[in-house]
Protein backbone atom coordinates (compact mmCIF):
# COMPACT_ATOMS: atom_id res chain seq x y z
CA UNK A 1 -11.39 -10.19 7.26
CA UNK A 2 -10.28 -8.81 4.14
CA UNK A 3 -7.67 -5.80 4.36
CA UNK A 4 -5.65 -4.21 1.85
CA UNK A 5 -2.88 -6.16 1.00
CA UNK A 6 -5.02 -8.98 0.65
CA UNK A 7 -7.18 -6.77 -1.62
CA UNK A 8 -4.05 -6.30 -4.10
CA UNK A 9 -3.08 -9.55 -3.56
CA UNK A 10 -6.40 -10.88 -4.78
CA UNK A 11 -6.48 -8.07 -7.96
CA UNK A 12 -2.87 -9.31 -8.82
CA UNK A 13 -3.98 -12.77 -8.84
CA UNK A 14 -7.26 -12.03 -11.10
CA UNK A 15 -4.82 -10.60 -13.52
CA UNK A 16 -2.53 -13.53 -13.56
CA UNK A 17 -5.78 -15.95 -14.39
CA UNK A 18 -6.11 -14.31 -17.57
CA UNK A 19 -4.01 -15.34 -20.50
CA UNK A 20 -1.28 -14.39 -21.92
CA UNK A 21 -0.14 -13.13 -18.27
CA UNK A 22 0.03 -16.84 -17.40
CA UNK A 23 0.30 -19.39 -19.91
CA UNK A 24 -2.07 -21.88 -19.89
CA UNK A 25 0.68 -24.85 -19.83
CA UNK A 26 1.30 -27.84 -17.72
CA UNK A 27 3.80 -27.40 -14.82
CA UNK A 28 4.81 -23.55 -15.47
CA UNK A 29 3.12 -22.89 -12.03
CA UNK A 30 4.85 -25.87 -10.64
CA UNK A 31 8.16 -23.90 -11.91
CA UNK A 32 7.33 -20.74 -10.62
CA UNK A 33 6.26 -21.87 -7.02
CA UNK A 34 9.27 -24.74 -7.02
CA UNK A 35 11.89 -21.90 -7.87
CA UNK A 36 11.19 -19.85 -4.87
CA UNK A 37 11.19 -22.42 -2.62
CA UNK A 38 7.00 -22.31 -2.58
CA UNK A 39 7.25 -26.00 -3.58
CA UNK A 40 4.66 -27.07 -0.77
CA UNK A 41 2.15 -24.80 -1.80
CA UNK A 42 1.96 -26.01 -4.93
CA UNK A 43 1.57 -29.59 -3.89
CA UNK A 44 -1.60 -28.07 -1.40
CA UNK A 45 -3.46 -26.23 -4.16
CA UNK A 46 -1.64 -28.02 -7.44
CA UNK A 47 -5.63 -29.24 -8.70
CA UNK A 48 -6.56 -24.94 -9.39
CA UNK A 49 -2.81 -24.36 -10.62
CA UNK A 50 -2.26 -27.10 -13.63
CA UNK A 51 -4.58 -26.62 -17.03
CA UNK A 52 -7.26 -29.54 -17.19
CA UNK A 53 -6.31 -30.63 -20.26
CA UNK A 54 -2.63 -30.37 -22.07
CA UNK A 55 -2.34 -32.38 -25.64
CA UNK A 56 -5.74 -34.21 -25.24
CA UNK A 57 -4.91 -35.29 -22.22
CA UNK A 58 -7.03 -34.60 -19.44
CA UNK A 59 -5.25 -33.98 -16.45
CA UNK A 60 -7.52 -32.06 -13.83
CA UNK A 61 -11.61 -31.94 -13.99
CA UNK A 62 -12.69 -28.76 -15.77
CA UNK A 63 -14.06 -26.98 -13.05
CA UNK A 64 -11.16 -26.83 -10.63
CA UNK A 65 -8.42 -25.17 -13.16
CA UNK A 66 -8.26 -21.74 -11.77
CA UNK A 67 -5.56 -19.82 -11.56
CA UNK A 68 -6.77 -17.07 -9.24
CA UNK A 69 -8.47 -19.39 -6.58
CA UNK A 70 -4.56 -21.64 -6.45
CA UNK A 71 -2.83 -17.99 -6.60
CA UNK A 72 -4.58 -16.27 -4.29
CA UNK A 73 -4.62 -19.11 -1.73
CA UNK A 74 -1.51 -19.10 -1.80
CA UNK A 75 -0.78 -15.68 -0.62
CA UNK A 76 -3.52 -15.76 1.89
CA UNK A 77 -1.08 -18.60 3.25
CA UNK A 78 1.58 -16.53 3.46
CA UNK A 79 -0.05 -13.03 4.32
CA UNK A 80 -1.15 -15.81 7.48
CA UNK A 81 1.78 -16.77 8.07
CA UNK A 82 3.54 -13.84 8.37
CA UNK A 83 6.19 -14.31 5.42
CA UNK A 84 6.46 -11.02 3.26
CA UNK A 85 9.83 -11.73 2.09
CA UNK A 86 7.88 -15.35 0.36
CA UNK A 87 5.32 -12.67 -1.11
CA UNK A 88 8.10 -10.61 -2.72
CA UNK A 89 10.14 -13.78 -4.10
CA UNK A 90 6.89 -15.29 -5.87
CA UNK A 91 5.60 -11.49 -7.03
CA UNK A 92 8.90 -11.18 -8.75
CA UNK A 93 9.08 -14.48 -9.94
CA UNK A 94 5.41 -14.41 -11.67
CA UNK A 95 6.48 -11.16 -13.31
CA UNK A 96 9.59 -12.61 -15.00
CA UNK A 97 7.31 -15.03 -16.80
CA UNK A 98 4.88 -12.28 -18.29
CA UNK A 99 5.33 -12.82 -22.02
CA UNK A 100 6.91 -9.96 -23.84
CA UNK A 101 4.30 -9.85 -26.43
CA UNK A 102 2.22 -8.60 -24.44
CA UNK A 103 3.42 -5.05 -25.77
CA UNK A 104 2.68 -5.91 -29.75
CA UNK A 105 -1.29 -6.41 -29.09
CA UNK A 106 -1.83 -2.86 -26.49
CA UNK A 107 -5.07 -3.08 -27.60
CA UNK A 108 -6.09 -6.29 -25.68
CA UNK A 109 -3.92 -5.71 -23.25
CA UNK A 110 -2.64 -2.69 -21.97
CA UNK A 111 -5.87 -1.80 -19.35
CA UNK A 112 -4.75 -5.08 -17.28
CA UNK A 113 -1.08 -4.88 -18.02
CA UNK A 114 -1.16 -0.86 -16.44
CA UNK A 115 -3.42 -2.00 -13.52
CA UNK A 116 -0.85 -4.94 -12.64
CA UNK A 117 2.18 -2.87 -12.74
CA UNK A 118 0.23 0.14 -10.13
CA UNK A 119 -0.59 -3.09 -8.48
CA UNK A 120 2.74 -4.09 -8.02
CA UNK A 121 4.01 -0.55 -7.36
CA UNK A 122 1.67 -0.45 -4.20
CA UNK A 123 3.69 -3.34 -3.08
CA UNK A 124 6.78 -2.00 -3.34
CA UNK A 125 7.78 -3.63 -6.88
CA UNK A 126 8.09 -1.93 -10.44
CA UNK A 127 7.92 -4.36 -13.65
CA UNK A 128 9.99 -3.07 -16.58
CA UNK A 129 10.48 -3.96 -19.98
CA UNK A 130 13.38 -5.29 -21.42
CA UNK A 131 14.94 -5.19 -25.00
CA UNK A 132 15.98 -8.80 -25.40
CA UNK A 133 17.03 -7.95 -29.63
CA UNK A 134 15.72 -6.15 -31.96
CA UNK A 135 12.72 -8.07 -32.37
CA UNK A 136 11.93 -8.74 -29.18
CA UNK A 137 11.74 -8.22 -25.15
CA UNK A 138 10.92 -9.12 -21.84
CA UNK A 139 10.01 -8.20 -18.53
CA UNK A 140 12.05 -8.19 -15.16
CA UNK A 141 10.42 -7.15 -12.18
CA UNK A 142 12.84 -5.19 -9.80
CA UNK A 143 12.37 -3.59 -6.06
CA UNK A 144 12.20 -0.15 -5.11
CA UNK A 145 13.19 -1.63 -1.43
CA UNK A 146 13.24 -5.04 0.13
CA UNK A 147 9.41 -4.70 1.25
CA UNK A 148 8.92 -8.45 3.27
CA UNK A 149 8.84 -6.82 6.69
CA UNK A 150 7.05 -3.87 5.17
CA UNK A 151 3.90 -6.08 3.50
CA UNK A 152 3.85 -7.83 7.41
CA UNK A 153 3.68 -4.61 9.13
CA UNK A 154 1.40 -3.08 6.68
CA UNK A 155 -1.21 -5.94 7.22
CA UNK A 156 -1.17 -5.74 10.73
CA UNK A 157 -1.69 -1.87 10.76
CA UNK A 158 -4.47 -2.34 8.15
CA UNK A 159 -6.31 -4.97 10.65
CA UNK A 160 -6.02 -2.97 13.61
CA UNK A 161 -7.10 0.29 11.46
CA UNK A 162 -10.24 -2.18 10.46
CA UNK A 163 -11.42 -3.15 13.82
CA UNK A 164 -10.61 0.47 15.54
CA UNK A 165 -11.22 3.30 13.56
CA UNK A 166 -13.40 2.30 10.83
CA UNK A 167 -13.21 5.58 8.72
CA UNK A 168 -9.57 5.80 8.94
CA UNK A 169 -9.34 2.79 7.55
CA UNK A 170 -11.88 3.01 5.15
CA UNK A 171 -9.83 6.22 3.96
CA UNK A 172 -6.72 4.66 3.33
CA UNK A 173 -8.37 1.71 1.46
CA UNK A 174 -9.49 4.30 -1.32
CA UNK A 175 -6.34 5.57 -1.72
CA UNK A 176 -4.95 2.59 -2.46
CA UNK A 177 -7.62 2.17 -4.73
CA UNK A 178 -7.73 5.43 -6.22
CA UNK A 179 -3.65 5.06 -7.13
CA UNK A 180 -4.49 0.92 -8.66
CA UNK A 181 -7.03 3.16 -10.83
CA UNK A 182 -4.84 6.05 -11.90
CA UNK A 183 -6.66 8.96 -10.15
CA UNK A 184 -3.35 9.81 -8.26
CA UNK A 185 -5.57 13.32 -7.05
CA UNK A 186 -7.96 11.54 -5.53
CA UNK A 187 -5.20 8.84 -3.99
CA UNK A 188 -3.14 11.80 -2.40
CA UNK A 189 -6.51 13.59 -0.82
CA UNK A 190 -7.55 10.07 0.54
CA UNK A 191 -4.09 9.96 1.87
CA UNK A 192 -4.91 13.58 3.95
CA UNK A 193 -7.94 12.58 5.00
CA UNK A 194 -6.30 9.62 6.86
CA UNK A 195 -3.60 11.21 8.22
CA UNK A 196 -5.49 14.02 10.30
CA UNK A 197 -8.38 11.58 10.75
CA UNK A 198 -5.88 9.12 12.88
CA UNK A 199 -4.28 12.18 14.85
CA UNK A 200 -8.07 12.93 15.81
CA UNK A 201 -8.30 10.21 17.53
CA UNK A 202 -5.61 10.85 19.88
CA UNK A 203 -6.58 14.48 21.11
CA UNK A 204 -7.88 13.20 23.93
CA UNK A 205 -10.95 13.49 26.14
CA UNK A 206 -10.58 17.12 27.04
CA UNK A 207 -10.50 18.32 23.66
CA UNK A 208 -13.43 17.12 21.69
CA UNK A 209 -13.68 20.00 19.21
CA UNK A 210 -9.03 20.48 19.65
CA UNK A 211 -7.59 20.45 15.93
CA UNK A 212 -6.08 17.29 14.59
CA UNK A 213 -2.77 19.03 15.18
CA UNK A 214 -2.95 18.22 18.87
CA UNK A 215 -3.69 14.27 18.48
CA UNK A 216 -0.04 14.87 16.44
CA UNK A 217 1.52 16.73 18.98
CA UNK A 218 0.24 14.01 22.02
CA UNK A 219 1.55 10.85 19.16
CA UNK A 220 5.00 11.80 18.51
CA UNK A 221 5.48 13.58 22.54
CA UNK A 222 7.89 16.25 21.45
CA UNK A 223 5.97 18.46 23.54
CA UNK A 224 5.47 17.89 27.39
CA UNK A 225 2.56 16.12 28.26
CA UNK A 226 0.95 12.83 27.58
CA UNK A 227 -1.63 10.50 26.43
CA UNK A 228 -2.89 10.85 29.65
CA UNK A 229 -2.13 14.16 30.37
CA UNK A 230 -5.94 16.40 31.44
CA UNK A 231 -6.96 20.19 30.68
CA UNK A 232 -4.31 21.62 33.72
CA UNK A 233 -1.51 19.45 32.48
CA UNK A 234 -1.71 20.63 28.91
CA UNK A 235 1.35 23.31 28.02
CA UNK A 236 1.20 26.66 26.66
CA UNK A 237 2.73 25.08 23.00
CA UNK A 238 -0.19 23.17 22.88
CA UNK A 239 -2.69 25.76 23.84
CA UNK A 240 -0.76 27.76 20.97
CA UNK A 241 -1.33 25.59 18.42
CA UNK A 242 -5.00 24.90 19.17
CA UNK A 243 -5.57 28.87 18.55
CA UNK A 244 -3.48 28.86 15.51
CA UNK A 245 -4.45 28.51 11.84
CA UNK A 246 -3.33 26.68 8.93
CA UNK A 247 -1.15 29.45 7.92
CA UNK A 248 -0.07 30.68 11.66
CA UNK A 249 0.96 26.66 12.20
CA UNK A 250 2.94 26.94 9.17
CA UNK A 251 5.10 29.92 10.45
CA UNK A 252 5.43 28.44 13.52
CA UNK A 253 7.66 25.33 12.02
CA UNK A 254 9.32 27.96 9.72
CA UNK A 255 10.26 30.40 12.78
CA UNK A 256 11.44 27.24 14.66
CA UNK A 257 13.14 25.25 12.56
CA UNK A 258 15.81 24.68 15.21
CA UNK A 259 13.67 23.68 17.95
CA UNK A 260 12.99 20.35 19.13
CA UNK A 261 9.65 19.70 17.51
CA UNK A 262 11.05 17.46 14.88
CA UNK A 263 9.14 14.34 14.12
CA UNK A 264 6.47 17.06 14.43
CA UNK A 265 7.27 18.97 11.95
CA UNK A 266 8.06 16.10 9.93
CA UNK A 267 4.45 15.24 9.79
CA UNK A 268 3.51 18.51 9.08
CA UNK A 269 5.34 18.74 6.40
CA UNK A 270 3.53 15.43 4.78
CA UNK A 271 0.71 16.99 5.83
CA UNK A 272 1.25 20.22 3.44
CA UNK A 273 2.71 18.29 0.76
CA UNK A 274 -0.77 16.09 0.49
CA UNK A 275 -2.45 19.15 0.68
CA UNK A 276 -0.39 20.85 -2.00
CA UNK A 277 -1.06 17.72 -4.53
CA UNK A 278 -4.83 16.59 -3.49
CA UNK A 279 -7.71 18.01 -4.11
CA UNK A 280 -6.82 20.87 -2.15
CA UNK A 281 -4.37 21.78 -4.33
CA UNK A 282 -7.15 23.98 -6.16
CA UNK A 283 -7.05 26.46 -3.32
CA UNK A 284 -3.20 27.96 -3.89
CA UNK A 285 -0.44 26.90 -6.74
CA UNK A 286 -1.51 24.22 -8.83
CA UNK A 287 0.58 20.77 -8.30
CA UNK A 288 -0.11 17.59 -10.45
CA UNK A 289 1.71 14.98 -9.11
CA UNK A 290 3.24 12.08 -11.36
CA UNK A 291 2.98 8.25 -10.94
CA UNK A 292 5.92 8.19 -8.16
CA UNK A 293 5.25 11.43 -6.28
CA UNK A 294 1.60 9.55 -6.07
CA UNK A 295 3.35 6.58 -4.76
CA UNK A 296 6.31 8.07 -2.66
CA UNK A 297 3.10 9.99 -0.89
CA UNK A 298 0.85 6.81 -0.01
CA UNK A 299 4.22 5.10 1.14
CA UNK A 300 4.89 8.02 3.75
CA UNK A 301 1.14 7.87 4.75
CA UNK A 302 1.25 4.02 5.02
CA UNK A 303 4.89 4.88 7.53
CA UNK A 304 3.39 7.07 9.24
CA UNK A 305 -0.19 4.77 10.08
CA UNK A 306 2.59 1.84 10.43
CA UNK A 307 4.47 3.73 12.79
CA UNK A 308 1.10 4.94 15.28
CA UNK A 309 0.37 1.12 14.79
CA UNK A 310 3.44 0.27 16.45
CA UNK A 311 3.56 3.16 19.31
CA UNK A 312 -0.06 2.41 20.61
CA UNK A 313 -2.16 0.10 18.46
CA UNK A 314 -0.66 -2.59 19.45
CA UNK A 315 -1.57 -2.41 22.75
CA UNK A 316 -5.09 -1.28 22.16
């Protein structure tokens, strides 16, 4: 079952099969995995990671040199396994061995290079360039946070997303997409449609054509009343809210900013910032978001989805 991270796992690998990203010389790879303590992978998929032929020597048979299918092995591995923190280490490590020069032919490269470092920015990295001298530079890849846990929890979110609620899932897959392809519009609106479309799910039995809202106000249970709670249990608030419209819910939070609705109102918040910077954003004042609003948004969504994983999907 493919899901997301394996997705950018898999495009981050394609990139690194192409030269100059990866040099096409005998034991870099062997480097790269050895330095991050990845020394055993290596050895399991060494015959796709080593060029088959350095100096007229042939050292592998021509049709098993492949840098994506040893690469992306390799993270499958460790996506399996369960070790982010591994991910991270060998992301950051591949990235410090992008040649510099990359930046004197844009050209030739600049349409992979950009994809790579959105790439990277969906998992939590950012690669920069660095002025070595005058004449030349590099590139170091540094965190925004330590993501290892993050990529783990992510995957299992993204699985149980999959096999539960199809076009939830489906939703958040194209705005990861949409972001990895620059349309950072489309990536926030993809990012609303999830949201409300996983709070639909929890409204409950009773409340077939209920807003959205009310899934949201059953998930985080600042308001009495439960999962299971039926049509008599249900309290005035909630009745309230189902009546209420976009702009009536809004000056509800406003007149009640002290109340005890918080991780509520939280979510609503998200909720009207994605709105703000999607598509809907044609509606009222016009927002265009930048690379890291884009980004900062998609990580809040992918909290949030994390965090209903982690409430009920696990148990489902």
């Amino acid at each position: 079952m493919n899901n997301d991270q394996e997705i950018i796992l898999a495009k981050i690998s394609a990139v690194y099969d192409k030269p100059p990203f990866v040099k096409m010389e005998t034991g870099q790879m062997e480097m790269i995995l050895k330095c991050v303590g990845l020394g055993a992978y290596y050895d399991k998929y060494r015959e796709y990671l080593e060029p088959y032929w350095y100096n007229g020597r042939f050292q592998n048979p021509v049709e098993s040199y492949r840098i994506f299918v040893g690469l992306n092995s390799i993270f499958e591995d460790l996506l399996n396994e369960r070790k982010g923190d591994e991910i991270i280490s060998l992301l950051t490590e591949l990235g410090n061995y992008i040649p510099g020069t990359i930046l004197s032919d844009e050209a030739r490269f600049a349409a992979d290079f950009n994809k790579l470092r959105q790439l990277y920015n969906l998992m939590g990295l950012q690669i920069v360039s660095m002025e070595v001298d005058e004449y030349s530079s590099k590139f170091q890849v540094e965190p925004y946070l330590n993501e290892g846990n993050q990529i783990i929890q992510s995957f299992g979110m993204e699985r149980w997303l999959k096999s539960k609620y199809q076009d939830v899932y489906e939703a958040y897959e194209s705005a990861l997409n949409s972001f990895s392809s620059g349309d950072l519009g489309a990536a926030i609106e993809s990012c609303r449609t999830a949201l409300t479309g996983i709070f639909s799910k929890y409204k409950g039995v009773p409340f077939q054509k209920a807003k959205w809202m009310l899934g949201m106000a059953t998930l985080t249970g600042d308001f009495t009343g439960t999962q299971s709670a039926d049509a008599s249990e249900m309290t005035s608030i909630k009745n309230e809210i189902e009546a209420m419209g976009k702009r009536d819910i809004a000056d509800f939070f406003e007149e009640n900013l002290e109340g005890s609705y918080k991780k509520t109102k939280a979510i609503y918040s998200i909720y009207s910032m994605l709105s703000d910077y999607g598509t809907h954003r044609l509606e009222g004042t016009v927002e265009v978001a930048k690379n890291e609003d884009a980004l900062m948004m998609i990580r809040m969504t992918t909290d949030i989805l994390v965090w209903i994983y982690q409430k009920h999907g696990m148990n489902e």
